[in-house]
PDB file of N, CA and C in Angstrom:
ATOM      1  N   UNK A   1       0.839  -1.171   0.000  1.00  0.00           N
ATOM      2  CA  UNK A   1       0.000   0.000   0.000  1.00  0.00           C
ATOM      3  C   UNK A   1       0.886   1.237   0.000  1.00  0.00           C
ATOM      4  N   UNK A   2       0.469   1.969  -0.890  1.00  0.00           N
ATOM      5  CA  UNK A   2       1.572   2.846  -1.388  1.00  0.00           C
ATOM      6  C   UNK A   2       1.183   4.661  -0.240  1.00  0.00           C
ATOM      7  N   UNK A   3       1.716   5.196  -0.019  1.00  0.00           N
ATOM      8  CA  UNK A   3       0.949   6.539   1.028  1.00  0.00           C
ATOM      9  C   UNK A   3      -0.155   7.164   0.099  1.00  0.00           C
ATOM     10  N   UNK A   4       0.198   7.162  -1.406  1.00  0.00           N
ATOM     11  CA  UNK A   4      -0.861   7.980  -2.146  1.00  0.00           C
ATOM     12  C   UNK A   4      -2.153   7.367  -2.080  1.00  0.00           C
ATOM     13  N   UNK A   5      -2.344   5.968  -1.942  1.00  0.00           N
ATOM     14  CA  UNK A   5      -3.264   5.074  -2.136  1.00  0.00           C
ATOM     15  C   UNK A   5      -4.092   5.527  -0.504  1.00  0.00           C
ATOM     16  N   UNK A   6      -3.090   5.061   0.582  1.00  0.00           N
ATOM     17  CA  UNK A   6      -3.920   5.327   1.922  1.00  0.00           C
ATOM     18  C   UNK A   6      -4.473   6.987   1.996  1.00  0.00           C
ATOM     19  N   UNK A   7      -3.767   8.032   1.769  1.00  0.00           N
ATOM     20  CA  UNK A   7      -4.194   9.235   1.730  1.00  0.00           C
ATOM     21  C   UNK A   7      -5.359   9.683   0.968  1.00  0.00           C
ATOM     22  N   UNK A   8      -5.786   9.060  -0.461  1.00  0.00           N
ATOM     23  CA  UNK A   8      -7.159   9.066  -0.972  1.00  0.00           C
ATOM     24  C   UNK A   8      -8.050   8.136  -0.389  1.00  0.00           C
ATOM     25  N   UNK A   9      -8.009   7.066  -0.054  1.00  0.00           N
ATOM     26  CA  UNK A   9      -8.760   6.329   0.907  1.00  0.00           C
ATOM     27  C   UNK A   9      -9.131   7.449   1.975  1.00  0.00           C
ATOM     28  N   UNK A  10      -8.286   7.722   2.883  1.00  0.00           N
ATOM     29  CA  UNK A  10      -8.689   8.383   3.947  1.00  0.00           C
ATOM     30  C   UNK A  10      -9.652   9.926   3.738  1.00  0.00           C
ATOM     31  N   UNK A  11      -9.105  10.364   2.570  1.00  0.00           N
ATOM     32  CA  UNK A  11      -9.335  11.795   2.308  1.00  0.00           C
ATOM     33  C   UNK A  11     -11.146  11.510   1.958  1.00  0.00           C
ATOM     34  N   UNK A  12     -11.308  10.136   0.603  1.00  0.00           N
ATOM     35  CA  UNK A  12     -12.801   9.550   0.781  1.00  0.00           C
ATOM     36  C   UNK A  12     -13.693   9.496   1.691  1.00  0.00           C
ATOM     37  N   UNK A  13     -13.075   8.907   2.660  1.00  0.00           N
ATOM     38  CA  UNK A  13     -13.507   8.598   3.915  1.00  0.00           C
ATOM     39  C   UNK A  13     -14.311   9.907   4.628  1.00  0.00           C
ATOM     40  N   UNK A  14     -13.326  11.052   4.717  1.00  0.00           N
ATOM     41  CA  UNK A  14     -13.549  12.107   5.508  1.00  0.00           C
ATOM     42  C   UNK A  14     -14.314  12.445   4.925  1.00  0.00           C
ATOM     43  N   UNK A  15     -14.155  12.706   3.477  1.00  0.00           N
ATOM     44  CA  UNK A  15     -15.670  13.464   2.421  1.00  0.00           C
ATOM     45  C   UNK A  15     -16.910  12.470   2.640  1.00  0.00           C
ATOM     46  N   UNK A  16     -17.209  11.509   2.646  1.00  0.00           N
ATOM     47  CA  UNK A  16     -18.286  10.739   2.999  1.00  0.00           C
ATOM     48  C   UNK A  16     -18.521  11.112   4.346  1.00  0.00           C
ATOM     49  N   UNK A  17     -17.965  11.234   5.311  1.00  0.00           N
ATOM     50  CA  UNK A  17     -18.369  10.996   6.690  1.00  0.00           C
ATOM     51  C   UNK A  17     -18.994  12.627   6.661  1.00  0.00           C
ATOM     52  N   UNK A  18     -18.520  13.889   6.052  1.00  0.00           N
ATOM     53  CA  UNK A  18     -18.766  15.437   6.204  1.00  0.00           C
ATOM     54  C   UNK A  18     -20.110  14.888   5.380  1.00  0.00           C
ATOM     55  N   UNK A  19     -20.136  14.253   4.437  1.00  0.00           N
ATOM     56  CA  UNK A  19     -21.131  14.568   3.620  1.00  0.00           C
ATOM     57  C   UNK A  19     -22.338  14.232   4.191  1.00  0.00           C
ATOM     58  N   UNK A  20     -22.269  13.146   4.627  1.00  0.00           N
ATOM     59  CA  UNK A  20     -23.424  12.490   5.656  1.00  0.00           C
ATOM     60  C   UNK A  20     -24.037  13.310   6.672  1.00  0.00           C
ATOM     61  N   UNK A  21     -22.993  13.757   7.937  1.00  0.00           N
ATOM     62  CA  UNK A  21     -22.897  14.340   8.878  1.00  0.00           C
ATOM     63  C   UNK A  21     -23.384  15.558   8.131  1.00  0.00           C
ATOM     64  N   UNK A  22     -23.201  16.446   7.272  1.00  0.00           N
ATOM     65  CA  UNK A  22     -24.060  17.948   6.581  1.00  0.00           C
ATOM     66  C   UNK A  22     -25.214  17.580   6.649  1.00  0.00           C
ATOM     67  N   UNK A  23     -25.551  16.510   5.913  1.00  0.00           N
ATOM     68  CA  UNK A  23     -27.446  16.321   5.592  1.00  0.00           C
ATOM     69  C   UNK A  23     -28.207  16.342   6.944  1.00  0.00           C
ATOM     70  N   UNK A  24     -27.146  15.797   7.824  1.00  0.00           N
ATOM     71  CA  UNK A  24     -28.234  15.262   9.627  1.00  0.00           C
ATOM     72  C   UNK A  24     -27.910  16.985  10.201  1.00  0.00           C
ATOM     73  N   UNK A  25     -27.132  17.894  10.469  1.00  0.00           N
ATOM     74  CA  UNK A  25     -26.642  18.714  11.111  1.00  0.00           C
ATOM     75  C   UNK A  25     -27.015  20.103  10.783  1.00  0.00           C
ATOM     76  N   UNK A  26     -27.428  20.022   9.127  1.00  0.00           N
ATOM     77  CA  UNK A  26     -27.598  21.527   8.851  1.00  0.00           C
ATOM     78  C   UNK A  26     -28.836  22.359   9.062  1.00  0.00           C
ATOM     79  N   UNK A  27     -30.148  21.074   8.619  1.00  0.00           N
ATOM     80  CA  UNK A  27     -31.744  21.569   9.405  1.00  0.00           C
ATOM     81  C   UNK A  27     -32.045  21.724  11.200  1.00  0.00           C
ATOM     82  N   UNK A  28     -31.221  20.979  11.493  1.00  0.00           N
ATOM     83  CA  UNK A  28     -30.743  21.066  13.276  1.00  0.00           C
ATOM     84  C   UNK A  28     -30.452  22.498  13.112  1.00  0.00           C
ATOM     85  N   UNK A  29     -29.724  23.235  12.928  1.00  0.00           N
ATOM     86  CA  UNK A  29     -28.758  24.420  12.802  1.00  0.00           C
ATOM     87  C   UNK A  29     -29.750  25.444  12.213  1.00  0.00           C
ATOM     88  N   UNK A  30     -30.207  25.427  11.523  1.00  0.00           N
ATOM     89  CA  UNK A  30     -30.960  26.342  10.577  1.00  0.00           C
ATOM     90  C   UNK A  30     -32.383  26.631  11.764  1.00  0.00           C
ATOM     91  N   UNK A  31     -32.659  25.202  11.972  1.00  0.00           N
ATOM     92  CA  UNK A  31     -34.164  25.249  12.950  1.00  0.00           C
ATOM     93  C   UNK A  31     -33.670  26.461  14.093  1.00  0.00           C
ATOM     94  N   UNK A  32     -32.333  25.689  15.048  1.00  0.00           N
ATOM     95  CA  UNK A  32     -32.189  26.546  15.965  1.00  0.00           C
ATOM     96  C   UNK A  32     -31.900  27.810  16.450  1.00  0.00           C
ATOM     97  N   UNK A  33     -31.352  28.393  14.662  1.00  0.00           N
ATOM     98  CA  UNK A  33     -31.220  30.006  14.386  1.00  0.00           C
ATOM     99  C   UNK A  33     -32.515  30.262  14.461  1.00  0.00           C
ATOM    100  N   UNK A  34     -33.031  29.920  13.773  1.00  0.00           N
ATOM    101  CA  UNK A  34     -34.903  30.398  13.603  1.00  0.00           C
ATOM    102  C   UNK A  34     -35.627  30.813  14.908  1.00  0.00           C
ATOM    103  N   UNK A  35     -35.407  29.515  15.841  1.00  0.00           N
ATOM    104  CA  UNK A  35     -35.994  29.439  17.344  1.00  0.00           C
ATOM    105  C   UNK A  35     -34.861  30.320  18.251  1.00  0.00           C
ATOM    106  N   UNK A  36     -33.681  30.759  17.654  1.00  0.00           N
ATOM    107  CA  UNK A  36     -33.107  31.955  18.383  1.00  0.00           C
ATOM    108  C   UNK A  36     -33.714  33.143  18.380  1.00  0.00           C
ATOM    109  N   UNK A  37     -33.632  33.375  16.913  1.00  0.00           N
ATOM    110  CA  UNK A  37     -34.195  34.660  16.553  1.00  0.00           C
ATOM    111  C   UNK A  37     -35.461  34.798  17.594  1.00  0.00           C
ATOM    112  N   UNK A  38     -36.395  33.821  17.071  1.00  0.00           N
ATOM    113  CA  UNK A  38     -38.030  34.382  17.849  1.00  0.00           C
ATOM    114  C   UNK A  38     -37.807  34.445  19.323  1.00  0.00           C
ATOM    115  N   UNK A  39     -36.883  33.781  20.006  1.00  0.00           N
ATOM    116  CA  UNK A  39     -36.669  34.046  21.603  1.00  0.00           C
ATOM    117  C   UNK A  39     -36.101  35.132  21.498  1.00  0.00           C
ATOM    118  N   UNK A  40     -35.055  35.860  20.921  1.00  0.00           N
ATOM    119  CA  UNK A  40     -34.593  37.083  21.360  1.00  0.00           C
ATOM    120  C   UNK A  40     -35.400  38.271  20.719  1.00  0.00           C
ATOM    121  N   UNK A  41     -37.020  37.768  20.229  1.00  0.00           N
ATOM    122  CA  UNK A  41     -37.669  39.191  19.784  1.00  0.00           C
ATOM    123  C   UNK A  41     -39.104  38.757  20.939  1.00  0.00           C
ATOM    124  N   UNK A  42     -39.303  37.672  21.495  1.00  0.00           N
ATOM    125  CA  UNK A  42     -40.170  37.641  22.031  1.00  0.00           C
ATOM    126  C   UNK A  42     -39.418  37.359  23.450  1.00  0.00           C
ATOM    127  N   UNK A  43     -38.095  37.392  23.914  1.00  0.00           N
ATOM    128  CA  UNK A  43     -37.584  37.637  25.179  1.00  0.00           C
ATOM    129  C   UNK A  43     -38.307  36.530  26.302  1.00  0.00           C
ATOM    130  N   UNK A  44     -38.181  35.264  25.302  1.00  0.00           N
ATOM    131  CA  UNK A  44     -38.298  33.589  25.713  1.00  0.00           C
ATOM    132  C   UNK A  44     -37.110  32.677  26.231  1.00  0.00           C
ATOM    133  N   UNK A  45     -36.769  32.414  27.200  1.00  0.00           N
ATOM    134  CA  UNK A  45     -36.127  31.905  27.117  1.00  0.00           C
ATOM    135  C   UNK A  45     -36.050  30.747  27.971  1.00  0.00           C
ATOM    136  N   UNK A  46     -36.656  29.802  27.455  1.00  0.00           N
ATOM    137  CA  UNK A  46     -36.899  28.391  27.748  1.00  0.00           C
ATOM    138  C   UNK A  46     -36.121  27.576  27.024  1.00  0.00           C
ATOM    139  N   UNK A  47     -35.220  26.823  27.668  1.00  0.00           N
ATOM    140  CA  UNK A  47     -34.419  25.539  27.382  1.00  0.00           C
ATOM    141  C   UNK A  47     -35.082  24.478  26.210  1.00  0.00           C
ATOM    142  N   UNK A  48     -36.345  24.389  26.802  1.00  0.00           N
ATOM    143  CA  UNK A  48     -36.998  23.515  25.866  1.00  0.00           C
ATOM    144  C   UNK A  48     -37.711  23.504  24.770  1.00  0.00           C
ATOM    145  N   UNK A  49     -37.745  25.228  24.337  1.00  0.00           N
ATOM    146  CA  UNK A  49     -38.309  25.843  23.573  1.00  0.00           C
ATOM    147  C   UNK A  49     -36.990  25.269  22.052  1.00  0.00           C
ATOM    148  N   UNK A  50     -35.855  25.425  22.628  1.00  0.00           N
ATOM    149  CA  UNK A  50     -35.014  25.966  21.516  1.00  0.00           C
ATOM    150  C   UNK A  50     -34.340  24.166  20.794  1.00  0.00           C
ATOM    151  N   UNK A  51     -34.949  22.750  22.298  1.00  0.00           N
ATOM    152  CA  UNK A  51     -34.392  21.711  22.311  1.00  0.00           C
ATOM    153  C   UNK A  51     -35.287  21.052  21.448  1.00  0.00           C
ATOM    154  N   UNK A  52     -36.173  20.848  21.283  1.00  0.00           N
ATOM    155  CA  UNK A  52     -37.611  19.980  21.264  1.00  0.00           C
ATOM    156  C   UNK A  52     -37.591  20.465  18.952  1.00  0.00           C
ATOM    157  N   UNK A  53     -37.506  21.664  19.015  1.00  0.00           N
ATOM    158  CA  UNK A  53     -38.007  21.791  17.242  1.00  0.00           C
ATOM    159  C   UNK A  53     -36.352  21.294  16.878  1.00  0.00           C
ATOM    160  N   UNK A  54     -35.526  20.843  17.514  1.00  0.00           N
ATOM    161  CA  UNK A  54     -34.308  21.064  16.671  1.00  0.00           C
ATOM    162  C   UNK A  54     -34.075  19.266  16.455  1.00  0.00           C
ATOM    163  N   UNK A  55     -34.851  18.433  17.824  1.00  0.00           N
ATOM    164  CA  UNK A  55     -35.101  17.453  17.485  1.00  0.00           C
ATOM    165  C   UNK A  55     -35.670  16.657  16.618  1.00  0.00           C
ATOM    166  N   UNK A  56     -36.857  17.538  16.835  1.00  0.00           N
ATOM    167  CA  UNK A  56     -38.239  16.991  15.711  1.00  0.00           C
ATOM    168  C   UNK A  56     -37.406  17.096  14.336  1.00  0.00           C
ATOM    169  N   UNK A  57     -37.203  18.195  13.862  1.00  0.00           N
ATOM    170  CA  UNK A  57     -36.414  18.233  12.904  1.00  0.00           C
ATOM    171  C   UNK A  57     -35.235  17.242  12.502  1.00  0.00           C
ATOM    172  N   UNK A  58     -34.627  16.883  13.297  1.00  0.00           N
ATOM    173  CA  UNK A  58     -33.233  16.108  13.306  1.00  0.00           C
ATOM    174  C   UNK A  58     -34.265  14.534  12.753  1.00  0.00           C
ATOM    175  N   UNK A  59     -35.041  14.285  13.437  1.00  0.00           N
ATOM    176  CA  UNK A  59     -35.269  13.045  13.254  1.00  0.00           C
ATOM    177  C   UNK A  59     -36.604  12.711  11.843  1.00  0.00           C
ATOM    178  N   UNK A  60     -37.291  14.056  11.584  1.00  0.00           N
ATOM    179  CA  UNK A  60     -37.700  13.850  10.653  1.00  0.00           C
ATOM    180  C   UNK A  60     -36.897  13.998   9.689  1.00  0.00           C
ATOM    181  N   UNK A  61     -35.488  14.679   9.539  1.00  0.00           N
ATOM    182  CA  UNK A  61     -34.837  14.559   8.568  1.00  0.00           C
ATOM    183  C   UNK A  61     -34.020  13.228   7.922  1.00  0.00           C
ATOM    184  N   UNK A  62     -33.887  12.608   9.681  1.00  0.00           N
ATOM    185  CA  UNK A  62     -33.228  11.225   9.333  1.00  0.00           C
ATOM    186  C   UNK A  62     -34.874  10.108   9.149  1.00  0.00           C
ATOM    187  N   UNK A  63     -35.873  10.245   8.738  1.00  0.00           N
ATOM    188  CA  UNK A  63     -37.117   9.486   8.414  1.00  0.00           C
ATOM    189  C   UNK A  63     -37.055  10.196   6.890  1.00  0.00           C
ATOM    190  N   UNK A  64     -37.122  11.149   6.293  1.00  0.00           N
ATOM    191  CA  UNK A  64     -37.258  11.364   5.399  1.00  0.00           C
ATOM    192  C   UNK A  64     -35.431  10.910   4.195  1.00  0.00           C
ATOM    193  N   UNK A  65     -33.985  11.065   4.857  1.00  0.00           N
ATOM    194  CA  UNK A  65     -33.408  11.268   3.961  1.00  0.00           C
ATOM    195  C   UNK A  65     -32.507   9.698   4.377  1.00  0.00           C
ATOM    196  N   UNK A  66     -32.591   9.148   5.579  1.00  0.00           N
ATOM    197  CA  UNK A  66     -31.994   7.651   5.951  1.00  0.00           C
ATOM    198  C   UNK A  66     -32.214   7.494   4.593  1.00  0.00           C
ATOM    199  N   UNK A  67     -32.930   6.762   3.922  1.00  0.00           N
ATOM    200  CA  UNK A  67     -32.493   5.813   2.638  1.00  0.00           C
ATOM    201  C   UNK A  67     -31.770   6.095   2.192  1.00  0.00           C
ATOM    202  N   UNK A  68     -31.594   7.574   1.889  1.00  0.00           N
ATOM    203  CA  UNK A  68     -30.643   8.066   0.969  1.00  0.00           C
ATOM    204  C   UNK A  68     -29.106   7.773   1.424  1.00  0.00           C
ATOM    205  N   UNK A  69     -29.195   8.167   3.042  1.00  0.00           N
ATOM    206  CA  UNK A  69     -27.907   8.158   3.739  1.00  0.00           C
ATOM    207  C   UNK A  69     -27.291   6.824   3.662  1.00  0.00           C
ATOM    208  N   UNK A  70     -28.347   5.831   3.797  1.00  0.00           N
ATOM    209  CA  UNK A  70     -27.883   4.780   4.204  1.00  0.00           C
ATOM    210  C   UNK A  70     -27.654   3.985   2.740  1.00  0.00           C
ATOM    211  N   UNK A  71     -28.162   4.086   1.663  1.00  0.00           N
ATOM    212  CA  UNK A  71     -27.799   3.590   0.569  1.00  0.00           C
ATOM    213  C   UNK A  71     -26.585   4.339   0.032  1.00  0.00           C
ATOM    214  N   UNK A  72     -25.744   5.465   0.066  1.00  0.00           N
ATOM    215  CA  UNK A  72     -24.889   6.070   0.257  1.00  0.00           C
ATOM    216  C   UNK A  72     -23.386   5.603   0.720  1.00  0.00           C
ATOM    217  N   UNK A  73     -23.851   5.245   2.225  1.00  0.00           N
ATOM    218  CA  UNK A  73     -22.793   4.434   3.059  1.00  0.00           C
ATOM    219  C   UNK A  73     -22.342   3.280   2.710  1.00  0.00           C
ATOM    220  N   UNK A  74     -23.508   2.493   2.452  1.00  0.00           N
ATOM    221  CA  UNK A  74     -23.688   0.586   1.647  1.00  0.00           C
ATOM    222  C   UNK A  74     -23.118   1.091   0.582  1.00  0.00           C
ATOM    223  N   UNK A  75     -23.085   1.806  -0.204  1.00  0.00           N
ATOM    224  CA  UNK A  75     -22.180   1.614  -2.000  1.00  0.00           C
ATOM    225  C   UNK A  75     -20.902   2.515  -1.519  1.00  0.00           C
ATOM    226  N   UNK A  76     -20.612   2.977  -0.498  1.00  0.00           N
ATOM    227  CA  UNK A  76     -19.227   3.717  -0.231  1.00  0.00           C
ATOM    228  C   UNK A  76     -18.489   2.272   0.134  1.00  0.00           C
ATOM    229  N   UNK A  77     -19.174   1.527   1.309  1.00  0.00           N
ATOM    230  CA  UNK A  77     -18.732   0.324   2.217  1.00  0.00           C
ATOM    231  C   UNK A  77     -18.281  -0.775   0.905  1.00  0.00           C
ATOM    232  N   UNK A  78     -19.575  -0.692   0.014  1.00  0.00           N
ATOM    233  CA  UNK A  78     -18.700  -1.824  -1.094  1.00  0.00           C
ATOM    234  C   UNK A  78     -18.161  -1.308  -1.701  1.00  0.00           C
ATOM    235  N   UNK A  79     -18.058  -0.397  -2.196  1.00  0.00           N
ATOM    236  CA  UNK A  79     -16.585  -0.160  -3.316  1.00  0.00           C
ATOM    237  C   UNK A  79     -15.622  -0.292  -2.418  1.00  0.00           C
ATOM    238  N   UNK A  80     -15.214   0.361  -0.924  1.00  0.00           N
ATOM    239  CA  UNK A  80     -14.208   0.043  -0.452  1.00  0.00           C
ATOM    240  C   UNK A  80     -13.427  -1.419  -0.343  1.00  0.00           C
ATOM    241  N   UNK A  81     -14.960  -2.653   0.196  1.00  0.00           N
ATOM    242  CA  UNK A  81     -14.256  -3.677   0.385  1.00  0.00           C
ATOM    243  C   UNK A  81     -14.017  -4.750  -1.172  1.00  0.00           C
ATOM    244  N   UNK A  82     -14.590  -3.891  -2.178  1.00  0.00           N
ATOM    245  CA  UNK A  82     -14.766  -4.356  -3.426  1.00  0.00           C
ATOM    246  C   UNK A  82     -12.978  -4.486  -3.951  1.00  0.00           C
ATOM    247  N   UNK A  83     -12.556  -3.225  -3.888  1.00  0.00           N
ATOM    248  CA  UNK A  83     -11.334  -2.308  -3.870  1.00  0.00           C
ATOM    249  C   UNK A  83      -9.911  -2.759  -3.049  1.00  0.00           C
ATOM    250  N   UNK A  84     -10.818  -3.827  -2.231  1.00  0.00           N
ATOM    251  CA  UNK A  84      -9.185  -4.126  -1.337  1.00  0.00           C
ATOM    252  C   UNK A  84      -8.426  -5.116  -1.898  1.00  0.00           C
ATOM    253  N   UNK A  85      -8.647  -5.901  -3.049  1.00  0.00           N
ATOM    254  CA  UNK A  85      -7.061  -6.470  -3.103  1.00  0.00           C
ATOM    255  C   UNK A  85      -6.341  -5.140  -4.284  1.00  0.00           C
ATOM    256  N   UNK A  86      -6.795  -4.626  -5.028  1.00  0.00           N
ATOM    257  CA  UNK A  86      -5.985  -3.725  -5.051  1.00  0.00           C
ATOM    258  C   UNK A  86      -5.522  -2.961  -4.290  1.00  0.00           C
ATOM    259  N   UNK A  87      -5.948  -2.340  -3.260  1.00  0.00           N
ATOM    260  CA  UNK A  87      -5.693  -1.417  -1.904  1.00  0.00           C
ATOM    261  C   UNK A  87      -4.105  -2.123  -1.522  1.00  0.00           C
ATOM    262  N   UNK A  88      -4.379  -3.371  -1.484  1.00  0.00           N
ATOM    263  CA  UNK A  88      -3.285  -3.996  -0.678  1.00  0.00           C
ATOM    264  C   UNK A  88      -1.754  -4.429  -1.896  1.00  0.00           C
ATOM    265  N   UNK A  89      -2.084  -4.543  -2.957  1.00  0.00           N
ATOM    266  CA  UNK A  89      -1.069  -4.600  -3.949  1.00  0.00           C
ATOM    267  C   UNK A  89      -1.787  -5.483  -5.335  1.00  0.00           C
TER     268      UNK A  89
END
């Protein structure tokens, strides 16, 4: 295994794992700016106000886009182990 070979492997790796991790993280993020904003114009500030939509969100996003994610991961996972006797020489 040559360093150029492990360094695109790995560099794959990291772009799959960001890419994944963006789709679950960014409606979380977006929700909880939203539910900032309206607490600091309506001077709310409840813990559970800002916890509860960022969830709902999180998990309807992983009900609506899992297939995608997860059929994603399964064809990353086989090309990798598809890929290993070349990987190895």
């Amino acid at each position: 295994m040559t360093p150029e070979i492990v360094l695109s492997t790995f560099s794959e790796c990291v772009y799959m794992m960001i890419l994944l991790l963006t789709v679950l993280i960014v409606p979380g993020l977006v929700v909880g700016l939203l539910v900032a904003m309206f607490q600091a114009a309506t001077q709310i500030n409840e813990a559970s106000l800002s916890f509860i939509p960022k969830l709902l969100i999180t998990f309807l996003t992983m009900i609506f886009a899992g297939p995608w994610l997860l059929k994603t991961l399964v064809n990353y996972t086989d090309s990798l182990f598809t890929n290993i006797p070349y990987l190895i020489g």
